[in-house]
Each structure stands twice: as structure tokens, then as C-alpha cells.
Protein backbone atom coordinates (compact mmCIF):
# COMPACT_ATOMS: atom_id res chain seq x y z
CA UNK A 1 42.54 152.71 236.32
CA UNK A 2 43.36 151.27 233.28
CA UNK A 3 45.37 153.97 230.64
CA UNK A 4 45.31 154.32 226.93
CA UNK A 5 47.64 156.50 224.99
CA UNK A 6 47.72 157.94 221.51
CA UNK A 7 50.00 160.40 220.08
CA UNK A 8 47.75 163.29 218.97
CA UNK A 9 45.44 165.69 221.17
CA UNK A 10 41.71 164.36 221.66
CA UNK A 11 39.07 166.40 219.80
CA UNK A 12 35.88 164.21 220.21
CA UNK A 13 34.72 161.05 221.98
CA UNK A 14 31.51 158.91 221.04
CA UNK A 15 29.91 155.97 222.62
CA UNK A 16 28.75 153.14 220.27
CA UNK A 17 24.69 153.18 220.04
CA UNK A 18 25.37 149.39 220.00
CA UNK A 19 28.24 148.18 222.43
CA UNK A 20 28.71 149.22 226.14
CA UNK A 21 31.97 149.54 226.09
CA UNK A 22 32.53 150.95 222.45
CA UNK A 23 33.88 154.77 221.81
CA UNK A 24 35.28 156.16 219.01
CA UNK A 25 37.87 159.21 219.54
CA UNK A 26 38.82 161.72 216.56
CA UNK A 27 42.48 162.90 217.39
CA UNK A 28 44.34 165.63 215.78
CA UNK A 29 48.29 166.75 215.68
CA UNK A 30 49.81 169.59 217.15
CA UNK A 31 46.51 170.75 218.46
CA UNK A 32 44.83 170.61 214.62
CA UNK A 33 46.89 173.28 213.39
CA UNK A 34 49.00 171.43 211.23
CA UNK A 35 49.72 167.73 210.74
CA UNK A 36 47.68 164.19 210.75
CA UNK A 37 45.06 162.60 212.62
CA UNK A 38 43.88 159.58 213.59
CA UNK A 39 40.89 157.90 214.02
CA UNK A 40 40.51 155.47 216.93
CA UNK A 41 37.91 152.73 218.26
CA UNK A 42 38.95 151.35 221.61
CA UNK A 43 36.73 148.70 223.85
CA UNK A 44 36.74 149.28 227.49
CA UNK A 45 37.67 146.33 230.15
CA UNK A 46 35.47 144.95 232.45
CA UNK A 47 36.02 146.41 236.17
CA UNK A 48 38.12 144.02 238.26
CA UNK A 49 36.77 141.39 240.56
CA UNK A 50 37.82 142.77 243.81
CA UNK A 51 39.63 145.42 244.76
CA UNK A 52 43.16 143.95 244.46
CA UNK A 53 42.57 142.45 241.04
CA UNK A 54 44.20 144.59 238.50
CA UNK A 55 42.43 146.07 235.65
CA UNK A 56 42.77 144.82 232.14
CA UNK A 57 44.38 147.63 229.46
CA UNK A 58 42.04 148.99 226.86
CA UNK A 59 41.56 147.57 224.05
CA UNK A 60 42.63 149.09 220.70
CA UNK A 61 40.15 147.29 218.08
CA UNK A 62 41.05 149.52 215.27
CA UNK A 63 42.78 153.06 214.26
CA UNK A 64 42.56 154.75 211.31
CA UNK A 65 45.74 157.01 209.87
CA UNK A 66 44.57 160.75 208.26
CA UNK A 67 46.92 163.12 205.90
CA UNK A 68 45.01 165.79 208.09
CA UNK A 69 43.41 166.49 211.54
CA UNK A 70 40.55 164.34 212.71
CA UNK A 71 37.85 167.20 214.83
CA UNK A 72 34.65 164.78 215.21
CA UNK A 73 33.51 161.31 214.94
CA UNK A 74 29.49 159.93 214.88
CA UNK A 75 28.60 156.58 214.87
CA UNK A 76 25.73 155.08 212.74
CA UNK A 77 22.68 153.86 213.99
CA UNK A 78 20.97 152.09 211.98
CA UNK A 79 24.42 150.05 211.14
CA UNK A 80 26.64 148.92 214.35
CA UNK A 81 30.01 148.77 212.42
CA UNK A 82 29.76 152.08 210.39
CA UNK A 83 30.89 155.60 211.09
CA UNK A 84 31.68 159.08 210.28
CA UNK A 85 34.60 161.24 210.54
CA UNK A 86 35.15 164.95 209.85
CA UNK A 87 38.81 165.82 208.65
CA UNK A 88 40.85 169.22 208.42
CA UNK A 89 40.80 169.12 205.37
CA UNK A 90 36.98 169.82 204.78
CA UNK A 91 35.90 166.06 203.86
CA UNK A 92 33.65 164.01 205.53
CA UNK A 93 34.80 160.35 205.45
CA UNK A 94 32.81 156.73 206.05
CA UNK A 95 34.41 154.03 207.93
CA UNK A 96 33.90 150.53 208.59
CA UNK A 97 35.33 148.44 211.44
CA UNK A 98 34.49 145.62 210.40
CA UNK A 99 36.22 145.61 207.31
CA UNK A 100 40.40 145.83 207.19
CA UNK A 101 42.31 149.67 207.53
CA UNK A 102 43.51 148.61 203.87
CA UNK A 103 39.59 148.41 202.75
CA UNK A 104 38.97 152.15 204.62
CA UNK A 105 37.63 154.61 204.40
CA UNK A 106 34.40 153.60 202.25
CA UNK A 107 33.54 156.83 201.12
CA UNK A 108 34.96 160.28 201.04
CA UNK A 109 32.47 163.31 200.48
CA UNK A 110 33.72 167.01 199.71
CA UNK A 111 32.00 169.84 200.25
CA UNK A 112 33.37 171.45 202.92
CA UNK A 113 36.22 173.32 201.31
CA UNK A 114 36.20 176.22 199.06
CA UNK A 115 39.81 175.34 198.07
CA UNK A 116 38.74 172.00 196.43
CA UNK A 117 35.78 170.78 194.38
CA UNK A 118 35.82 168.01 192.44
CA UNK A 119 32.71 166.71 190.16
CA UNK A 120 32.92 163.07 190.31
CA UNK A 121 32.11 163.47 194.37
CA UNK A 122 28.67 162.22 195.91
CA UNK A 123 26.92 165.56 196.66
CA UNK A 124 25.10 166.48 200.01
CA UNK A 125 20.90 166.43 200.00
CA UNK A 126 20.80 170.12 200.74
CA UNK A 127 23.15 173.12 201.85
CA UNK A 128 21.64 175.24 204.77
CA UNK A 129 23.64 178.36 204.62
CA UNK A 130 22.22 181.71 206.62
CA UNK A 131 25.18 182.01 209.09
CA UNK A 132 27.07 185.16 208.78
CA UNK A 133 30.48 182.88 211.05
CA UNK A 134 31.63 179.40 211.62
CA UNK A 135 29.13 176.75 212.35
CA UNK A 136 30.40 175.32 215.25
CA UNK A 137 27.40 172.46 216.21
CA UNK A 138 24.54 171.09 214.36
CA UNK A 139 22.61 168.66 216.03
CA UNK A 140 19.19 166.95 215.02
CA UNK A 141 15.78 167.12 217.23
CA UNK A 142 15.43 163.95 218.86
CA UNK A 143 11.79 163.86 218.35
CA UNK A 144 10.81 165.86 215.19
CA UNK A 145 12.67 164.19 212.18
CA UNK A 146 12.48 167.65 210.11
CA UNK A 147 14.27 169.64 212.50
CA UNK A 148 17.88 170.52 213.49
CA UNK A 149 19.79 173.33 215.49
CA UNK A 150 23.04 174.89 214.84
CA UNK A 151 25.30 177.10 216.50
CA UNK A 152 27.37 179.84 215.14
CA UNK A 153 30.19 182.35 215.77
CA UNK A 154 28.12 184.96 214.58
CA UNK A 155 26.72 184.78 218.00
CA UNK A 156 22.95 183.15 216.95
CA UNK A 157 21.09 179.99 217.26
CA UNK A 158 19.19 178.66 214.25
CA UNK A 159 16.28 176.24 214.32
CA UNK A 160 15.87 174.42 210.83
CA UNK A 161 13.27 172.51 209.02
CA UNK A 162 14.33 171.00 205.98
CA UNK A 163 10.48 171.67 204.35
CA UNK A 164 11.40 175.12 204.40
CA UNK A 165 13.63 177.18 202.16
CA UNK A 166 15.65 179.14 205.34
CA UNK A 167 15.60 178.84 209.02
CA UNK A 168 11.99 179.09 211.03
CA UNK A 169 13.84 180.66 214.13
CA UNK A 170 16.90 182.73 214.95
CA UNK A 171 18.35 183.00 218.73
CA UNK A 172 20.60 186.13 219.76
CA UNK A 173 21.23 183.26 222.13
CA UNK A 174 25.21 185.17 223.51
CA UNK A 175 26.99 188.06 222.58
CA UNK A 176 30.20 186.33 222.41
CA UNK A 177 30.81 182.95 219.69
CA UNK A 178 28.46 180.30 220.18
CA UNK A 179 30.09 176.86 220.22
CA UNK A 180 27.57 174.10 221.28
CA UNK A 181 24.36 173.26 221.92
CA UNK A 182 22.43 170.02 222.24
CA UNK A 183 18.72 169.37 222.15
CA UNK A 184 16.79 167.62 225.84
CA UNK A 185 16.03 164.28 225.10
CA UNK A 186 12.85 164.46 226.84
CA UNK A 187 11.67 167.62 225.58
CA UNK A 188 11.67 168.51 222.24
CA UNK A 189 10.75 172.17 223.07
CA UNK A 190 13.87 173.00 225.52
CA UNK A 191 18.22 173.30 223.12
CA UNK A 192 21.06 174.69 225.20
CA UNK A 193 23.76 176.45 223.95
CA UNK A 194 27.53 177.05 225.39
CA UNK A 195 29.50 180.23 224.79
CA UNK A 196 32.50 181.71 224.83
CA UNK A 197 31.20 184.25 227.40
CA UNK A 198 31.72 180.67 229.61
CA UNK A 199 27.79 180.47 230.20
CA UNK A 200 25.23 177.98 229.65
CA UNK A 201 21.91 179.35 228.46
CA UNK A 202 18.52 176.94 228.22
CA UNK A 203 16.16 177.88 226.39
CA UNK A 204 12.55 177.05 225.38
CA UNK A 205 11.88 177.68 221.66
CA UNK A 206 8.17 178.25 222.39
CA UNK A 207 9.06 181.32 224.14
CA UNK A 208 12.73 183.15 223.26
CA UNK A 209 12.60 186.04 224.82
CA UNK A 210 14.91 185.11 228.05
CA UNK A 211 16.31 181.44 228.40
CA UNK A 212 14.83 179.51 230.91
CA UNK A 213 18.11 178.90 232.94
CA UNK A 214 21.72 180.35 232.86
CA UNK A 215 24.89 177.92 233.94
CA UNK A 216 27.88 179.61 234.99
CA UNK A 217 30.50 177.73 236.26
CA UNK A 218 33.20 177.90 234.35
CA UNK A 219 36.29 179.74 233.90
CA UNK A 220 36.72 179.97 230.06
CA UNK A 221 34.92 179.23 227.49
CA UNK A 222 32.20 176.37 226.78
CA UNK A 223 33.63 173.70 224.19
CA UNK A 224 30.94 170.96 224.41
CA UNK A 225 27.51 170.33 226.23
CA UNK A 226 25.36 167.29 226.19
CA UNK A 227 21.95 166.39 227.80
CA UNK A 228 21.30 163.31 229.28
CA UNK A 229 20.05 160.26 227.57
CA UNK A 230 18.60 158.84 230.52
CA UNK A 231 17.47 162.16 233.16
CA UNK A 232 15.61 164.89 231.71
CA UNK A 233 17.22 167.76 233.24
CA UNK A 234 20.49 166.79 233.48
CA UNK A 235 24.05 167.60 231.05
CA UNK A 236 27.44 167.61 231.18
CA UNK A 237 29.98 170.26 229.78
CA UNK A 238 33.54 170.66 229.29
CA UNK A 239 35.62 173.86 229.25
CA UNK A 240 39.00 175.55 228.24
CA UNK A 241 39.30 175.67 231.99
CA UNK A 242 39.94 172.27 231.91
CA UNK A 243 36.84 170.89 233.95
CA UNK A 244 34.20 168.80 233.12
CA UNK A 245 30.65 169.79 234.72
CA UNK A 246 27.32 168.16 235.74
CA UNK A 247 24.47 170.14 235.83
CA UNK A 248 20.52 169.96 236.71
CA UNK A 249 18.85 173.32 235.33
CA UNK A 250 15.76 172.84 237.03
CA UNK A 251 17.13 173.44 240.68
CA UNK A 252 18.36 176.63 241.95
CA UNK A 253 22.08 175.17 242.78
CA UNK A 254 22.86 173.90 239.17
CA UNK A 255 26.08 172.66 239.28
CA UNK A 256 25.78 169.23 240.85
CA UNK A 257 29.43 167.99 240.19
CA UNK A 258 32.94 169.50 238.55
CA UNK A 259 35.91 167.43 237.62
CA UNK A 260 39.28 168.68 236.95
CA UNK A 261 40.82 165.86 235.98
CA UNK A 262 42.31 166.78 232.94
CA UNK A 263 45.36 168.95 232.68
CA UNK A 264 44.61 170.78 229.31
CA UNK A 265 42.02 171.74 227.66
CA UNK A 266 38.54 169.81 227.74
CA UNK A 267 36.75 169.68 224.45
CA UNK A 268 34.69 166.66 223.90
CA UNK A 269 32.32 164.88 225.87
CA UNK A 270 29.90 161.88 225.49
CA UNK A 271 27.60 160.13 227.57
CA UNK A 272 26.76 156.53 227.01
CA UNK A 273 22.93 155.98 225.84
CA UNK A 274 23.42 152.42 226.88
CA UNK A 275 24.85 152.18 230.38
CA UNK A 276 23.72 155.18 232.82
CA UNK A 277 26.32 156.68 234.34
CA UNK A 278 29.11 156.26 231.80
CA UNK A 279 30.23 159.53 230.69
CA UNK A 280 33.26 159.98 228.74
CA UNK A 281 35.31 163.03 228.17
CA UNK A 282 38.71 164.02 225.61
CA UNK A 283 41.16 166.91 226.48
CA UNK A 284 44.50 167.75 225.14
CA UNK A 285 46.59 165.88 227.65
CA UNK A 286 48.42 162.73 226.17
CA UNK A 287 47.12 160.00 228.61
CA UNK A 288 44.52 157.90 228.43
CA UNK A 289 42.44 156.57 231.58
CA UNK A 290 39.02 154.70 231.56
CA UNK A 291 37.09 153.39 234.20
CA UNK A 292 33.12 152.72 234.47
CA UNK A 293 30.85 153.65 236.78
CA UNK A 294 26.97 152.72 237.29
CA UNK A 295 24.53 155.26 238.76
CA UNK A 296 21.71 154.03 241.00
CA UNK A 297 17.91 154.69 240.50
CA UNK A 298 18.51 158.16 242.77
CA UNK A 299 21.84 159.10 242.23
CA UNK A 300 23.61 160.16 238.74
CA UNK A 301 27.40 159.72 239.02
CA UNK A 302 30.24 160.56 237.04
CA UNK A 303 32.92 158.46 235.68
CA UNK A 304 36.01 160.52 234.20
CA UNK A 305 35.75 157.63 231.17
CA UNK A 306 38.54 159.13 229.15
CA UNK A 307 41.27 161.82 228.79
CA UNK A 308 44.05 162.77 226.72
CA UNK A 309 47.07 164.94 227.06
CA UNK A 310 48.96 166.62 224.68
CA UNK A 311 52.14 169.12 224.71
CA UNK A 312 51.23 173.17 223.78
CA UNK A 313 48.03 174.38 223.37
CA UNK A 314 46.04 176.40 221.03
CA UNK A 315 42.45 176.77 219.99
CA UNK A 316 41.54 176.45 217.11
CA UNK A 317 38.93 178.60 215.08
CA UNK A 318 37.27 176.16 213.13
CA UNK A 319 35.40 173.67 214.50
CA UNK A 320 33.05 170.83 213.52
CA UNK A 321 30.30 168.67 214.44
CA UNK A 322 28.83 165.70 212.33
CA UNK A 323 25.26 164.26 213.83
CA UNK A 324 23.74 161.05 212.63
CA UNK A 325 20.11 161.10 212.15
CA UNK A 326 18.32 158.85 214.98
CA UNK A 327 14.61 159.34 213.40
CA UNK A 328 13.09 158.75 209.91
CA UNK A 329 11.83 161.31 207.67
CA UNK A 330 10.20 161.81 204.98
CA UNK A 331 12.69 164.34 203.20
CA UNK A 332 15.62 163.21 204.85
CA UNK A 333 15.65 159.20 205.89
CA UNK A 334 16.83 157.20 208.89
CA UNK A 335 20.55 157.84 209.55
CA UNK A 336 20.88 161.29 207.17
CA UNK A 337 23.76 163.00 208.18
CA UNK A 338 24.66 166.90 209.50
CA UNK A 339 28.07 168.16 208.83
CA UNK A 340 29.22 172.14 209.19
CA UNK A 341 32.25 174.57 208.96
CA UNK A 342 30.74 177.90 207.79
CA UNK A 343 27.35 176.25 206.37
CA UNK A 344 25.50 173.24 207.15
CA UNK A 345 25.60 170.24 205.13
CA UNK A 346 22.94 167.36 204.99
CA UNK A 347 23.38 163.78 203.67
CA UNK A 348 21.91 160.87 203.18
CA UNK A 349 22.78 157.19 203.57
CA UNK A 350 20.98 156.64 200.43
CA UNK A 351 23.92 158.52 198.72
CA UNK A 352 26.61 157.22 200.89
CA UNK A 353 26.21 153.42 200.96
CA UNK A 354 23.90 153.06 198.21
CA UNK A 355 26.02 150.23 196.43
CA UNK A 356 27.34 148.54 199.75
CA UNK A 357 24.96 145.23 199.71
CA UNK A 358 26.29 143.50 202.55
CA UNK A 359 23.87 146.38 204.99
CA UNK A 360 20.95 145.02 203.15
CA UNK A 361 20.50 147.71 200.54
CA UNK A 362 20.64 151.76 200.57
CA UNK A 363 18.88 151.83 204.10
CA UNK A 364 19.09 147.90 205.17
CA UNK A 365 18.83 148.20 208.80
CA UNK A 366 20.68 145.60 211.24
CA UNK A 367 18.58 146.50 214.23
């Protein structure tokens, strides 16, 4: 199995929308307490011929340096080479991979911090701010390009529509901190959410009352949960117990796989839109190790894509999520942008790359 190391603990992994093999991976130093990050893009090998053939390493195509922690990474999708980062120190900042590290990052927009402020800075569409804690996940609806989700310590679930002044729906989805959730791709009707009471709760927004299924599984609590691009009622997970999960909520036994593969912390998962079956993961080991796997028509199979370990541990109690936009809209265009700490911030290509001609104008599109 081919290994890739970096130096800092793994915060977030993302497939590329447009490459197979793509991921980014945000990394952070000494857990993203104190110290730099670094941004990385790897491309993963081929599998081998046979069985004796060895595997190729990973490929390092770029990394990018940080004064401060790197917590998440999105790709663009409506430009293959582009992508977001979200740094400790409350910016949000554009990348291209195309381009040179000496031409990075692009852009750098601050709004994040209450610390800093500066006037010259692009400023973000809109500020959604209701949240009484952290906002720990924000994540668009895959089918209604109006409406978002986000997740809070203060224990709720918030359904957004940017046509309205404040949030259409509040969740007393836990009574513990509230640190994911992630909309089904097939259903624009059913988010889950991830706690630090170490549940899973799904829930239909048409009817809030009681969620529609409860996961329990793990040990700790619930970093990260995604639904599948490809099967309707499956996601993954990934705990401070160090185990990644597979799930189907519609049967009575839910927990269809776990993987304790990494030896700290689990906090970032991924699964590939492109290729079904390639999942990825990041932990705060400091090792490396990709490998693909390909599920059939009937069976949906888990590849332990990637893993990092680190030295000490701590969790941290800020986190972040940035979300790229996959749908047009008519208030906020194709690949507008959700950021959060304690509020939610919304952007806009239009503001970010509005002078870059080479992507064919302020929304060019390369698909």
C-alpha cells in the first residue's frame, strides 16, 4: 500500500470533482493549537498489475506553506484547478494549482476574525448569524440552490434560505455540541447530524419531531459524516474513537462496516463522486497510506484511502467547514461559497475571481 507522509496532523480530505485520483488535504501543527499548516494536493497511483508488482508512491503535485493552521479544504466546481482553504487565523484563502506556489494564494478574504478587519478586503454576499456557539458545518442542499444547513455547538440545526432575513427552521437536533451534518444526495428532504453525545441522528425536515433513524456506534464523539454520492441511504463517519464507519439507515442493523485503521483521532472524511467505492479518510497519525478500491453493482466497499498520524492529541474547539456551491441560483450563483466559525459566511465567485480572465470571466465555466 503505497504511503505518503507530511509533517502536520490531517484535518480534512477532499476528492477533486474533476480527477479520480485527485484529493486535497488541509493539515495543521501541533494538533491546530499553535503553529503552521499546509496545504496539500497529492495524485493517487494506479493499482499494480499483479499481485507481486509493487505499487507506485503518491504523488505530491503541489503543497502550499501557511503562517497558521490549515482546518478545511473545498474544491471548485465549476473550475478544475481552483480551491479553497480555511486557515486559523480566520481567513479564507483561493488557490490555484495550476499556477506556481510563488503566484499563491489568489485571494485572501477576512471576515472570520473579530481580532482583525481590514477595509480594503473583498467582503462576503451575506452574514447568517442566529447561532448562540461555534458553527461547526455548513453545507449547501444539493437540490434547492437557496438552501443550506449548519450545525452548531449550541446544540441546534438550522435550515437557511438566503430569500429570507433569518433561518426557516431550527433543530434541537442533540443535547450535547453538534459537529456535522451533511444533506442525502438523493433526497433533498432527509440532513444528518453527528454529535458529541457519539450518535447519528437522520432526520426528515418535513416532519422534526423525532429523527427518522439514530446511529450509534461509536465510542466518542462524531467529527465528520458524509452521505453517499452514488447510494441513497448510505454514509460514512469518523470518530475521536478512532474508527471510520459505514452505515445504511434504512435497515434495522445500520452499521454495515467499521475500520480502525487509524491510530489517533479520525476527523475528516471524503468520498469520491467520481469512482464508487473510493472513500478517503484523515486522522492525526503521521503516515500516509492510499489504496483504491471499486465497489460492484451490489456491494459498496470501503477503501481506507488515506490516514495521517501525528504525536499528542488535543481537540480543538473551533472548527470549520467551507462548501462550494454545486447549483446555480438566482441570489447566490454557481460555485458561491459557505464558510463558518461562530456565524456563517457566504461568497461569491463573482467577488473572488472577478478580474482572473484566464476562467473565462467572473463565472467562465470550464465544464
Amino acid at each position: 500500500m503505497p504511503v505518503f507522509k507530511t509533517p502536520f496532523n490531517g484535518y480534512s480530505v477532499k476528492f477533486s470533482p474533476f480527477y479520480e485520483s485527485r484529493l486535497a488535504v488541509a493539515t495543521s501543527q501541533n494538533f491546530g493549537i499553535l503553529g503552521n499548516g499546509r496545504l496539500h494536493v497529492i495524485d493517487l497511483s494506479p493499482a499494480p498489475l499483479g499481485p507481486a508488482a509493487p505499487h507506485q508512491p503518491i504523488t505530491e503535485l503541489i503543497a502550499y506553506d501557511t503562517a497558521d493552521g490549515v482546518y478545511d479544504v473545498a474544491w471548485s466546481e465549476s473550475h478544475d484547478s481552483l480551491l479553497v482553504a480555511a486557515i486559523a487565523d480566520g481567513s479564507v484563502k483561493l488557490y490555484d494549482v495550476a499556477l506556481p506556489p510563488a503566484s499563491n494564494p489568489l485571494r485572501s478574504l477576512h471576515e472570520h476574525t473579530r481580532e482583525l478587519w481590514t477595509v480594503d478586503r473583498p467582503a462576503s454576499v451575506r452574514t447568517f448569524k442566529e447561532h448562540a456557539y461555534c458553527v461547526y458545518s455548513a453545507v449547501w442542499n444539493p437540490r434547492h440552490a437557496d438552501v443550506f444547513a449548519s450545525a452548531s455547538g449550541d446544540c441546534t440545526l438550522r435550515v437557511w434560505d438566503v430569500r429570507e432575513p433569518g433561518s426557516t427552521m431550527i433543530i434541537p437536533a442533540h443535547e450535547l455540541e453538534i459537529l456535522a451534518c451533511d444533506w442525502n444526495k438523493y433526497d433533498d428532504c432527509c440532513i444528518a447530524t453527528a454529535s458529541v453525545d457519539k450518535s447519528i441522528k437522520v432526520w426528515d425536515v418535513r416532519s422534526i419531531r423525532v429523527p427518522i433513524s439514530v446511529l450509534n456506534g461509536h465510542s466518542y464523539a462524531v467529527r465528520k459524516i458524509k452521505f453517499s454520492p452514488h447510494r441513497q441511504s448510505s454514509m460514512m463517519s469518523c470518530s475521536y474513537d478512532m474508527s471510520v464507519c459505514l452505515w445504511d439507515y434504512m435497515v434495522e442493523d445500520a452499521l454495515v462496516a467499521r475500520y480502525d485503521h487509524h491510530t489517533e483521532f479520525a476527523v475528516g472524511v471524503d468520498m469520491s463522486v467520481l469512482v464508487e467505492g473510493l472513500l478517503a479518510s484523515t486522522g492525526w497519525d503521521e503516515l500516509a497510506k492510499a489504496s483504491t478500491t471499486f465497489s460492484s453493482p451490489i456491494q459498496f466497499y470501503f477503501c481506507p484511502a488515506l490516514q495521517f498520524r501525528q504525536s499528542v492529541g488535543f481537540v480543538p474547539s473551533m472548527g470549520w467547514e467551507c462548501t462550494i456551491r454545486k447549483k446555480p441560483s438566482f441570489h447566490f450563483p454557481f460555485g458561491s461559497l459557505l464558510t463558518c466559525q461562530d456565524m456563517v459566511h457566504a461568497w461569491t465567485h463573482r467577488a473572488i475571481i472577478a478580474d482572473m480572465s484566464r476562467y473565462g470571466g467572473p463565472l467562465g465555466h470550464k465544464r
